[in-house]
N, C-alpha and C. Protein backbone atom coordinates (compact mmCIF):
# COMPACT_ATOMS: atom_id res chain seq x y z
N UNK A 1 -94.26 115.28 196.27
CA UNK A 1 -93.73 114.36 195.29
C UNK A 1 -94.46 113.02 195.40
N UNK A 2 -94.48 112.34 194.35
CA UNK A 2 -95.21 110.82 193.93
C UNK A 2 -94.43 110.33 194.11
N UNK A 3 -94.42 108.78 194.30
CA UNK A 3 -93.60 107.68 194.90
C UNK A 3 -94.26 106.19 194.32
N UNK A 4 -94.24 105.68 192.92
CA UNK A 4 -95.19 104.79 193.00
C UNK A 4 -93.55 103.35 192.91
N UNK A 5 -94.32 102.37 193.20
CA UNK A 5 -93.34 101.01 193.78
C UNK A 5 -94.22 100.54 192.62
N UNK A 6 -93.22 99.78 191.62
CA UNK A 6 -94.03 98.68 190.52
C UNK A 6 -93.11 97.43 191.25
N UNK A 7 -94.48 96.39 191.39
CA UNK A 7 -93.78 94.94 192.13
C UNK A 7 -94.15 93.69 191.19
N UNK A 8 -93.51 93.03 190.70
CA UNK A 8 -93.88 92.08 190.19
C UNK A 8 -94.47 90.75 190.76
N UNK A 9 -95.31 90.30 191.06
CA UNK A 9 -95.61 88.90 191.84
C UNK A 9 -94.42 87.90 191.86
N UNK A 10 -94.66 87.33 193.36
CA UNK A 10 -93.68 86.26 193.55
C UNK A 10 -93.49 85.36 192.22
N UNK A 11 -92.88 84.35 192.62
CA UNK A 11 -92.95 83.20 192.29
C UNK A 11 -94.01 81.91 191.94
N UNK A 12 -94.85 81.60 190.74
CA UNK A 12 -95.89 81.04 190.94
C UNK A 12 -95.59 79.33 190.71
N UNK A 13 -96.77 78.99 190.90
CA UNK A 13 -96.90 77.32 190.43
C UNK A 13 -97.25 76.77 189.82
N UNK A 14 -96.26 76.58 188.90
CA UNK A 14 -96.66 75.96 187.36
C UNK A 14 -97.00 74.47 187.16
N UNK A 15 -97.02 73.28 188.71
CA UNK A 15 -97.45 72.33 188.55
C UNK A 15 -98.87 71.10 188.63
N UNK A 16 -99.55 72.28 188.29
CA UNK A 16 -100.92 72.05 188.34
C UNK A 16 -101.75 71.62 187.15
N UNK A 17 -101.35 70.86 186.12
CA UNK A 17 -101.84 70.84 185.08
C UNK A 17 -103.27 71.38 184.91
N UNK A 18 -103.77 72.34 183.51
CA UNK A 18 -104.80 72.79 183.40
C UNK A 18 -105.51 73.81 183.96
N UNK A 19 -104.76 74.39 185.42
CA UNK A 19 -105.16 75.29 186.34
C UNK A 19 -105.09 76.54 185.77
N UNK A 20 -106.23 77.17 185.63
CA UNK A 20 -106.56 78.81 184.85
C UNK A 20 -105.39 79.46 185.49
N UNK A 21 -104.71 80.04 184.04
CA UNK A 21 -103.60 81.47 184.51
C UNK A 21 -104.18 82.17 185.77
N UNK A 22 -105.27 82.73 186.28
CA UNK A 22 -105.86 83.70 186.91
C UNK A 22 -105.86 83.06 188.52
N UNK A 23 -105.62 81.84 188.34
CA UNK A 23 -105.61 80.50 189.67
C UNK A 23 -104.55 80.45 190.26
N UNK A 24 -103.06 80.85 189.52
CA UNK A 24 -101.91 80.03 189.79
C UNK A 24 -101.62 80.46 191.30
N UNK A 25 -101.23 79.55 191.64
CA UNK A 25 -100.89 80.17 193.40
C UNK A 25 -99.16 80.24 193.18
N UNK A 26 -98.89 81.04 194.45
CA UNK A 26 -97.14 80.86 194.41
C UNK A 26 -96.78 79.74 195.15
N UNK A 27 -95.55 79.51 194.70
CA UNK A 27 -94.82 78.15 194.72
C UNK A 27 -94.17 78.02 196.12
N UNK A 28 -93.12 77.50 196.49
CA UNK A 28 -92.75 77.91 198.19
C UNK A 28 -91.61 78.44 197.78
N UNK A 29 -90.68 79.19 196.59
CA UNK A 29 -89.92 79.98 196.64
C UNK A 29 -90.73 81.53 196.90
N UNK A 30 -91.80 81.58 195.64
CA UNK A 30 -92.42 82.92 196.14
C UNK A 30 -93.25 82.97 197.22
N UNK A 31 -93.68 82.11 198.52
CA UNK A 31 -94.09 82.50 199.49
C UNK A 31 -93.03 82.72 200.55
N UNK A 32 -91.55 82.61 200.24
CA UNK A 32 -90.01 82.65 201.06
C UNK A 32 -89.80 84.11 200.78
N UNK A 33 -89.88 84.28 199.33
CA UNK A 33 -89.46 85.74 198.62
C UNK A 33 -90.16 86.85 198.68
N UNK A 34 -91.81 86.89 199.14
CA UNK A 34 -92.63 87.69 198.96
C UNK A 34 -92.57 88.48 200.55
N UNK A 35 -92.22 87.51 201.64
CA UNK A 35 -91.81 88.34 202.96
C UNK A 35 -90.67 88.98 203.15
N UNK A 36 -89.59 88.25 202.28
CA UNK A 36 -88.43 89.02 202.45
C UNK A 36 -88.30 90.25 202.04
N UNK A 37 -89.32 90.83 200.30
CA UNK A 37 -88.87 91.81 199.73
C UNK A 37 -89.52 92.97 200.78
N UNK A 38 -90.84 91.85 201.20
CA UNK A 38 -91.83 93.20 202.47
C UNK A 38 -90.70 93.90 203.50
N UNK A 39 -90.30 93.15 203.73
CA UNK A 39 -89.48 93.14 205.32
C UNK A 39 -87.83 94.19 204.96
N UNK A 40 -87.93 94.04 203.52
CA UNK A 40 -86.73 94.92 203.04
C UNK A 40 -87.48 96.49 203.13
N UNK A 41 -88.71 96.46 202.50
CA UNK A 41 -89.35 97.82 202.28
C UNK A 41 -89.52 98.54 204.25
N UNK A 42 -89.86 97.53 204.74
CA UNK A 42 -89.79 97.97 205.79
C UNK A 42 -88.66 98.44 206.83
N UNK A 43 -87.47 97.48 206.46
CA UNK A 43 -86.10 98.24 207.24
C UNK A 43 -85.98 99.37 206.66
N UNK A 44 -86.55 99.68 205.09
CA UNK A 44 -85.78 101.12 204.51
C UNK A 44 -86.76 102.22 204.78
N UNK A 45 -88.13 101.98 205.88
CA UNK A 45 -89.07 102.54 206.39
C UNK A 45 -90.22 103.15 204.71
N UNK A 46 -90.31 102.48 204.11
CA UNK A 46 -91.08 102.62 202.59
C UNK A 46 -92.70 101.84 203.13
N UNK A 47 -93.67 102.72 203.32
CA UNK A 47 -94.62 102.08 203.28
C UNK A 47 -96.02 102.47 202.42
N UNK A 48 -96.90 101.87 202.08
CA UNK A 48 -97.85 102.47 201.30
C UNK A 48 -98.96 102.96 201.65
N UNK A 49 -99.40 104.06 200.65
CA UNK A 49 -100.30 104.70 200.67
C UNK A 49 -101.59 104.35 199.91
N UNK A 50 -101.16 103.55 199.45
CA UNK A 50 -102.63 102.51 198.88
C UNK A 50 -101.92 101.49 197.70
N UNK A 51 -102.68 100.31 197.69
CA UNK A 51 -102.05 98.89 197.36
C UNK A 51 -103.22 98.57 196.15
N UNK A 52 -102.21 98.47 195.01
CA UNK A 52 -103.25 98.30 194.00
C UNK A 52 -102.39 96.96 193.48
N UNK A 53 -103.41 96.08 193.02
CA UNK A 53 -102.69 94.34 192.33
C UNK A 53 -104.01 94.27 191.40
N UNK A 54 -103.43 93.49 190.42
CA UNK A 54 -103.89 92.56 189.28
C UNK A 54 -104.83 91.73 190.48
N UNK A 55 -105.95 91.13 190.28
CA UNK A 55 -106.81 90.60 191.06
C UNK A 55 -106.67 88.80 190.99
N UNK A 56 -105.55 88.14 189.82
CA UNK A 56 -104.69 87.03 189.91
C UNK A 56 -104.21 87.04 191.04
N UNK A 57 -104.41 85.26 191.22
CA UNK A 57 -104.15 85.01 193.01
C UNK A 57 -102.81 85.50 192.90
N UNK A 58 -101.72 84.75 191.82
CA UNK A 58 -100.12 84.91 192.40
C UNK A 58 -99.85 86.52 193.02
N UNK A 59 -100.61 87.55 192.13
CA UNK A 59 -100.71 88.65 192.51
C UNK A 59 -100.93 89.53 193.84
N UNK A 60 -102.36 89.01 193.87
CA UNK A 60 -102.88 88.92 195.05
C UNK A 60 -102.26 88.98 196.05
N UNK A 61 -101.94 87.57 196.27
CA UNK A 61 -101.35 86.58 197.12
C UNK A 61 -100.27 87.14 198.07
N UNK A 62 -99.57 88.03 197.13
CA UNK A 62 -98.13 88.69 196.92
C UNK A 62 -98.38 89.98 197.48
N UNK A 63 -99.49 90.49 197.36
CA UNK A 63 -99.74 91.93 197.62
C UNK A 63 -100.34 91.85 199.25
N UNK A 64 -101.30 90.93 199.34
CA UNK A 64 -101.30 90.49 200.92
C UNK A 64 -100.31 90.19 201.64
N UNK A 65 -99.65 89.53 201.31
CA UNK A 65 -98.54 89.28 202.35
C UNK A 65 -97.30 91.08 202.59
N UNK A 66 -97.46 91.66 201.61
CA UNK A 66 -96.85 92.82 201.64
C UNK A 66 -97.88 93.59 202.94
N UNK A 67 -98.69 93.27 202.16
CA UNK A 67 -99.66 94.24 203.51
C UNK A 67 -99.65 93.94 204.62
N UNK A 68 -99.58 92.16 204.84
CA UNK A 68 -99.44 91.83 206.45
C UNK A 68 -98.59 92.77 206.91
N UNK A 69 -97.43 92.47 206.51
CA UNK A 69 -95.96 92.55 206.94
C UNK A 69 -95.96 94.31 206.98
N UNK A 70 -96.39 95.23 206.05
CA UNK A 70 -96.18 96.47 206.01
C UNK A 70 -96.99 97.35 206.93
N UNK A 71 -98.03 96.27 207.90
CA UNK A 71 -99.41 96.70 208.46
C UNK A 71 -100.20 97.34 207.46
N UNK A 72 -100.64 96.86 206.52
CA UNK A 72 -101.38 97.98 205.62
C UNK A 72 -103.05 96.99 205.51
N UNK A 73 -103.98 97.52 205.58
CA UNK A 73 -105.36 96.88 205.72
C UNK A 73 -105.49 96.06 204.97
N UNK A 74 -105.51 94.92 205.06
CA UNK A 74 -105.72 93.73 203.80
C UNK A 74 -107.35 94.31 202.98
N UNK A 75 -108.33 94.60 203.89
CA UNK A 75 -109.38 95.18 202.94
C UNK A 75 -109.04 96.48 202.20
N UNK A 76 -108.35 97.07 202.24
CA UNK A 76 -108.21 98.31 201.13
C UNK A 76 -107.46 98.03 199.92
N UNK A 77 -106.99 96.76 200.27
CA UNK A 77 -106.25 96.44 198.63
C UNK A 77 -107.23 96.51 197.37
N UNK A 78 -107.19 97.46 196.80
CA UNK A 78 -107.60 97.94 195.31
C UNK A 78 -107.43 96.42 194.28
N UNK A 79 -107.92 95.89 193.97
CA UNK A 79 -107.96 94.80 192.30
C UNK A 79 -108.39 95.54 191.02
N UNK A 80 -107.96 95.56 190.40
CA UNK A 80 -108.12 96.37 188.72
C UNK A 80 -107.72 95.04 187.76
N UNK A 81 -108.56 94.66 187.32
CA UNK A 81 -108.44 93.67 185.90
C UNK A 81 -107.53 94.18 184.82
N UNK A 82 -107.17 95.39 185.08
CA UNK A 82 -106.54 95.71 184.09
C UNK A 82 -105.01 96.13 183.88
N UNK A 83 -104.82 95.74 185.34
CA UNK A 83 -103.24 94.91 185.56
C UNK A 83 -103.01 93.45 185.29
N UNK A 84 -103.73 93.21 184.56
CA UNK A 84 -103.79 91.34 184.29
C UNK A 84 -104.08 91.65 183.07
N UNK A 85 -102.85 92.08 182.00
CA UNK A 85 -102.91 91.88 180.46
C UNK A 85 -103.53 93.19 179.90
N UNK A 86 -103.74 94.05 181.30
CA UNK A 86 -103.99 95.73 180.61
C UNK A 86 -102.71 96.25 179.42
N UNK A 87 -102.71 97.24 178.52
CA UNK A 87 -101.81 98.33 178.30
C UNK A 87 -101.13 99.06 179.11
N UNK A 88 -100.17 99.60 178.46
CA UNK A 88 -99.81 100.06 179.31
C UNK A 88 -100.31 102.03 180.16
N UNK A 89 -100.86 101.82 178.88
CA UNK A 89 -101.80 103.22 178.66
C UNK A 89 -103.03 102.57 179.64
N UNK A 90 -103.28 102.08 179.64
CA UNK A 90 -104.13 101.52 180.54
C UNK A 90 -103.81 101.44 182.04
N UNK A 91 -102.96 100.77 182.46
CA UNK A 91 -102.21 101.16 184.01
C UNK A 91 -101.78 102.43 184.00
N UNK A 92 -101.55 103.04 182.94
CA UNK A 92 -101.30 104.66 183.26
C UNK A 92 -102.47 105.56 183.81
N UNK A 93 -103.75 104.75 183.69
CA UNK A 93 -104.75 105.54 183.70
C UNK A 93 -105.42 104.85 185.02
N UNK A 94 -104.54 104.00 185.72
CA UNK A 94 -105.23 103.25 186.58
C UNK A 94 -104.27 104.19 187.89
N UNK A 95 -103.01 104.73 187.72
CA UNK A 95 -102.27 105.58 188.32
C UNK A 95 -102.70 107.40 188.74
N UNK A 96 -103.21 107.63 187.15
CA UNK A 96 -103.69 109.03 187.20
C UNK A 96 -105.03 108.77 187.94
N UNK A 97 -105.20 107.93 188.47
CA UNK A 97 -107.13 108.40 188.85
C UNK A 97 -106.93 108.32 190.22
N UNK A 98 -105.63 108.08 190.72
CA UNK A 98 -105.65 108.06 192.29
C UNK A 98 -105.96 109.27 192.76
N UNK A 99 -106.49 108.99 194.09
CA UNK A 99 -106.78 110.13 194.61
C UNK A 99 -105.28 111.05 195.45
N UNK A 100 -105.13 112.29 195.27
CA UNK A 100 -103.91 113.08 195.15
C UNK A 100 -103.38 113.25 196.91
N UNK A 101 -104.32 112.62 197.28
CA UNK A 101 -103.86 112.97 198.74
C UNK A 101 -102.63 111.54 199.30
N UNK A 102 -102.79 110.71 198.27
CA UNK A 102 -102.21 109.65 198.23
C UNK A 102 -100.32 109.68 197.92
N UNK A 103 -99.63 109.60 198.58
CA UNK A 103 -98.12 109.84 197.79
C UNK A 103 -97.66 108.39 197.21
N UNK A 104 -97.81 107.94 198.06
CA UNK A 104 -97.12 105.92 198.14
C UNK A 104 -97.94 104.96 197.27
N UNK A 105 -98.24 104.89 196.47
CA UNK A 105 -98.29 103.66 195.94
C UNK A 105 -97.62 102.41 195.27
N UNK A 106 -98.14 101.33 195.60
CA UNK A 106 -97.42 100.03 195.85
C UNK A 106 -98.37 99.73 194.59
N UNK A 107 -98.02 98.94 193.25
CA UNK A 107 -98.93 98.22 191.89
C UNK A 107 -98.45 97.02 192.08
N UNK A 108 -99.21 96.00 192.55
CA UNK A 108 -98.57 94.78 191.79
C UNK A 108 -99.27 93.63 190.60
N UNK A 109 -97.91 93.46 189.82
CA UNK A 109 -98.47 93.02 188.61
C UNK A 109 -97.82 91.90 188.17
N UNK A 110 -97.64 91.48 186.50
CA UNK A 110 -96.85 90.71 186.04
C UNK A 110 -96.43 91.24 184.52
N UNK A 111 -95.39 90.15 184.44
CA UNK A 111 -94.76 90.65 182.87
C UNK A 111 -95.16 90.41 181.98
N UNK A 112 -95.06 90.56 180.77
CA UNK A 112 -94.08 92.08 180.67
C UNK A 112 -94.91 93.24 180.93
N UNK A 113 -96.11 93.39 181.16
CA UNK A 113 -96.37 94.60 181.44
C UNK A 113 -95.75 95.69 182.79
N UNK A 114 -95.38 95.21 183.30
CA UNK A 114 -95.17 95.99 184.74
C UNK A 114 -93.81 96.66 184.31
N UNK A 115 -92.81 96.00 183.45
CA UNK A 115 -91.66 96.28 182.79
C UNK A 115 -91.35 97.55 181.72
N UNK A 116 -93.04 96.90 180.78
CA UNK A 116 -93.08 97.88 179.62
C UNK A 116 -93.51 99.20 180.73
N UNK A 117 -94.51 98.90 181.45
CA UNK A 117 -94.84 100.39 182.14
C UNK A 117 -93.58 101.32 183.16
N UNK A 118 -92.68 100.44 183.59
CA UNK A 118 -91.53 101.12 183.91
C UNK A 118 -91.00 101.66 183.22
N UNK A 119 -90.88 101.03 182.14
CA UNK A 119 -89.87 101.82 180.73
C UNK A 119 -91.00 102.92 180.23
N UNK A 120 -91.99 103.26 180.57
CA UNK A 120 -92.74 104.05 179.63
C UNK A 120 -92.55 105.07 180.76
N UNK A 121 -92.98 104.93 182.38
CA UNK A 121 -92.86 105.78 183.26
C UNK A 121 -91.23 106.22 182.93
N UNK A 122 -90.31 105.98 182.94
CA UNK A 122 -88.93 106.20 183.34
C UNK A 122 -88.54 106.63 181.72
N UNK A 123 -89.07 106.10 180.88
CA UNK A 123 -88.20 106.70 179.00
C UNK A 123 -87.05 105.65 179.39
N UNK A 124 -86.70 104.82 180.32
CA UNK A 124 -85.39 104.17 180.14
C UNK A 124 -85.82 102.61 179.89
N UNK A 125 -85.06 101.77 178.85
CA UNK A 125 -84.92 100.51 178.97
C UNK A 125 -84.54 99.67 179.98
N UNK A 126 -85.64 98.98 180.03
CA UNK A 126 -85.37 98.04 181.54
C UNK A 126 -84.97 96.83 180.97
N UNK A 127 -83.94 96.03 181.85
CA UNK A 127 -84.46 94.67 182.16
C UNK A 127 -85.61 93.96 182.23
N UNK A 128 -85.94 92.46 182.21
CA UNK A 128 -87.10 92.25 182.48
C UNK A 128 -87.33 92.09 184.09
N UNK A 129 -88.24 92.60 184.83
CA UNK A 129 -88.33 92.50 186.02
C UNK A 129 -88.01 91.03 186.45
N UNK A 130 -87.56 90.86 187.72
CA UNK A 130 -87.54 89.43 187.73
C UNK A 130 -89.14 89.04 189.12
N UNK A 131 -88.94 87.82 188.97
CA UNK A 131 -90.87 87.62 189.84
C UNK A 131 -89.81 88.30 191.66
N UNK A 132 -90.80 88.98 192.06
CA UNK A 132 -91.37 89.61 193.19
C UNK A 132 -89.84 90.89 193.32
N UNK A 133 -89.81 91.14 191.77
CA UNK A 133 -88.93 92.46 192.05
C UNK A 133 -89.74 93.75 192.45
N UNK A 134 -88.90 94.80 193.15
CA UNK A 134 -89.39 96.02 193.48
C UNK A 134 -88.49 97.11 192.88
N UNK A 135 -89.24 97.98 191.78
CA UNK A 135 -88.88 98.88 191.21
C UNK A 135 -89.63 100.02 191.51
N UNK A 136 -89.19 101.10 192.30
CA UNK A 136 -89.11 102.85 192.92
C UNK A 136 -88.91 103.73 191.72
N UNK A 137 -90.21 104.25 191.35
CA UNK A 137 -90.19 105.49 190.57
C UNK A 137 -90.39 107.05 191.55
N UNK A 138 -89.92 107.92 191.06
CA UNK A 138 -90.31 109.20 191.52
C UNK A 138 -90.70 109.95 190.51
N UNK A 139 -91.44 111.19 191.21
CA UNK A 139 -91.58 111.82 190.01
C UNK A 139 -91.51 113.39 190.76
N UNK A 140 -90.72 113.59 190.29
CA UNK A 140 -89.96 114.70 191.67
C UNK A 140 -90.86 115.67 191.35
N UNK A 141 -91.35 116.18 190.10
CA UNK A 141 -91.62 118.16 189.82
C UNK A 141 -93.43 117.71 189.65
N UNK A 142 -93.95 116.42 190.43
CA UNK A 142 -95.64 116.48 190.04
C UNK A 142 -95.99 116.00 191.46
N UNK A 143 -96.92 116.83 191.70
CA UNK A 143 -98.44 116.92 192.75
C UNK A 143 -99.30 116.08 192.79
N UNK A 144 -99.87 116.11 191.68
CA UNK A 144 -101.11 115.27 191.26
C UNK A 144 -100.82 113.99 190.48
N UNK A 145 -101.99 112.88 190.82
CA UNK A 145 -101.24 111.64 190.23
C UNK A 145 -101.38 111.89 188.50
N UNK A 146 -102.82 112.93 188.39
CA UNK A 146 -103.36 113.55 187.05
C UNK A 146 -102.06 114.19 186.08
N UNK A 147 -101.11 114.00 186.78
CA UNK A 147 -99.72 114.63 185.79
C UNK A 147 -99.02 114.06 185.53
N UNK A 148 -98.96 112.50 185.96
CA UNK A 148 -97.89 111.13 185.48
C UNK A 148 -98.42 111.30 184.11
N UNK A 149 -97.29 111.19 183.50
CA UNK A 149 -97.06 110.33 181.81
C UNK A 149 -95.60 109.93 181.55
N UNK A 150 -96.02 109.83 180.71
CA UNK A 150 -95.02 108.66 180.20
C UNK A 150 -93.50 109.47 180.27
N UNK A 151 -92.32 108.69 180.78
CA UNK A 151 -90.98 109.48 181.02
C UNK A 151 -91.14 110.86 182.02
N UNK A 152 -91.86 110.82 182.70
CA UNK A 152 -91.96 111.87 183.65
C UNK A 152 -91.56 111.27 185.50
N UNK A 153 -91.15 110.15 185.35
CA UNK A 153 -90.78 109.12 186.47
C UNK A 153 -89.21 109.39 186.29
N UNK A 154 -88.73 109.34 187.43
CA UNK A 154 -87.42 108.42 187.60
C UNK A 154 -87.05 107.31 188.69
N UNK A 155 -86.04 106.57 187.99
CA UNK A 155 -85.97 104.87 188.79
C UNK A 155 -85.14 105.27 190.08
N UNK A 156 -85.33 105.30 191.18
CA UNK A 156 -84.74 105.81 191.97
C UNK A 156 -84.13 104.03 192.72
N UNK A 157 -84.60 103.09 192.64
CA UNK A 157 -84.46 101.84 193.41
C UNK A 157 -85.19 100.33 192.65
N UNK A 158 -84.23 99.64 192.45
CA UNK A 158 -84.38 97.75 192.33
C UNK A 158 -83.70 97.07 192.72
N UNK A 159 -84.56 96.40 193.00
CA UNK A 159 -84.33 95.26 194.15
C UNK A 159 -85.06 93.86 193.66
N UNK A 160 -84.21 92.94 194.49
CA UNK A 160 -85.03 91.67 193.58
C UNK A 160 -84.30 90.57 195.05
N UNK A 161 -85.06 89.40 194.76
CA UNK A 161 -84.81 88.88 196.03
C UNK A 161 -83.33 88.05 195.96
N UNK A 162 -82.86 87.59 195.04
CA UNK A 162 -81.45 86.97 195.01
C UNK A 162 -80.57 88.04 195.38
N UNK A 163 -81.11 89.38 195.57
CA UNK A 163 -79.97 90.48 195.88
C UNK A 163 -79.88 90.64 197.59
N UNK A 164 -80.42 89.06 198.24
CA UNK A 164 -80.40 89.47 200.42
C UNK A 164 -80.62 87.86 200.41
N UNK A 165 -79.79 86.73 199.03
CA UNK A 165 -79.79 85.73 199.25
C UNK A 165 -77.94 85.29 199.17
C-alpha cells in the first residue's frame, strides 16, 4: 500500500516589503509549528520514504526541518517547480513517477494547490488546508505509484498545529 502525506508549509513572512513570493521565509510562528507537526509524525512513528517540496524557501524551509527532526537526509530532498503553482494534474504526475519501491511519501507545498490535489486524490471536498497542516492519504488496493489517480486515495489523517496548542 501507498502512503503519501500532503503538508502545507509553515507559516511565512509577509513583512518584507517587495521580497519575491519564491523568497518568503517563515515567520517565528511557522518555525514553532513546523517542529511540532515533525515531532507529532514522529510519536505516531510515520516516517518518509522520500521528501518532495516546492523548491520556495517557506517550503523548503519546512520540509528541512521535517527531515532534521524525522532523521531523513537533508540532501535527498527532491525540489519540483511544479509544486509552486503546478496543476494539479501536474503533481499527479510528479507522484506517479516515483520510484515503486518507495511507500512513504511526504509533498510539501502551498495553497490552494495542495488542497485542490487532496480533493482530486480523495473525490472528497476539503477544507482549505491550514499553513503547516498534515493531510494522510492511502491508497489501500495500489502497488505502484503508476496507479494513483484521481479519487483512488483515502484521507485517513489531519492534523494542523492549533490541534497540540
Amino acid at each position: 500500500m501507498k502512503k503519501l502525506y500532503l503538508i502545507r508549509h509553515a507559516k511565512s513572512d509577509w513583512s518584507i516589503p517587495g521580497l519575491n513570493d519564491m523568497d518568503r521565509p517563515l515567520n517565528n510562528r511557522g518555525n514553532k509549528d513546523a517542529p511540532l507537526m515533525a515531532r507529532w509524525l514522529k510519536s505516531e512513528d510515520i516516517y518518509p520514504d522520500l521528501i518532495v517540496s516546492s523548491p520556495a524557501h517557506r517550503a523548503l524551509s519546512t520540509a528541512r526541518i521535517f527531515a532534521e527532526i524525522l532523521k531523513y537526509p537533508e540532501h535527498n530532498i527532491r525540489t519540483d517547480l511544479l509544486i509552486y503553482g503546478g496543476s494539479g494534474a501536474e503533481m499527479l504526475e510528479i507522484i506517479r513517477k516515483t520510484n515503486d519501491k518507495l511507500h512513504t511519501v511526504f509533498l510539501f507545498g502551498h495553497n490552494p494547490e495542495i488542497t485542490g490535489l487532496a480533493e482530486d486524490l480523495t473525490g472528497k471536498t476539503m477544507e482549505s488546508m491550514s499553513t503547516c497542516a498534515i493531510l494522510g492519504i492511502e491508497f489501500p488496493r495500489i502497488e505502484s505509484w503508476r496507479d494513483v489517480k484521481n479519487r483512488s486515495g483515502v484521507k485517513v489523517l489531519y492534523k494542523y498545529p492549533r490541534m497540540f496548542k
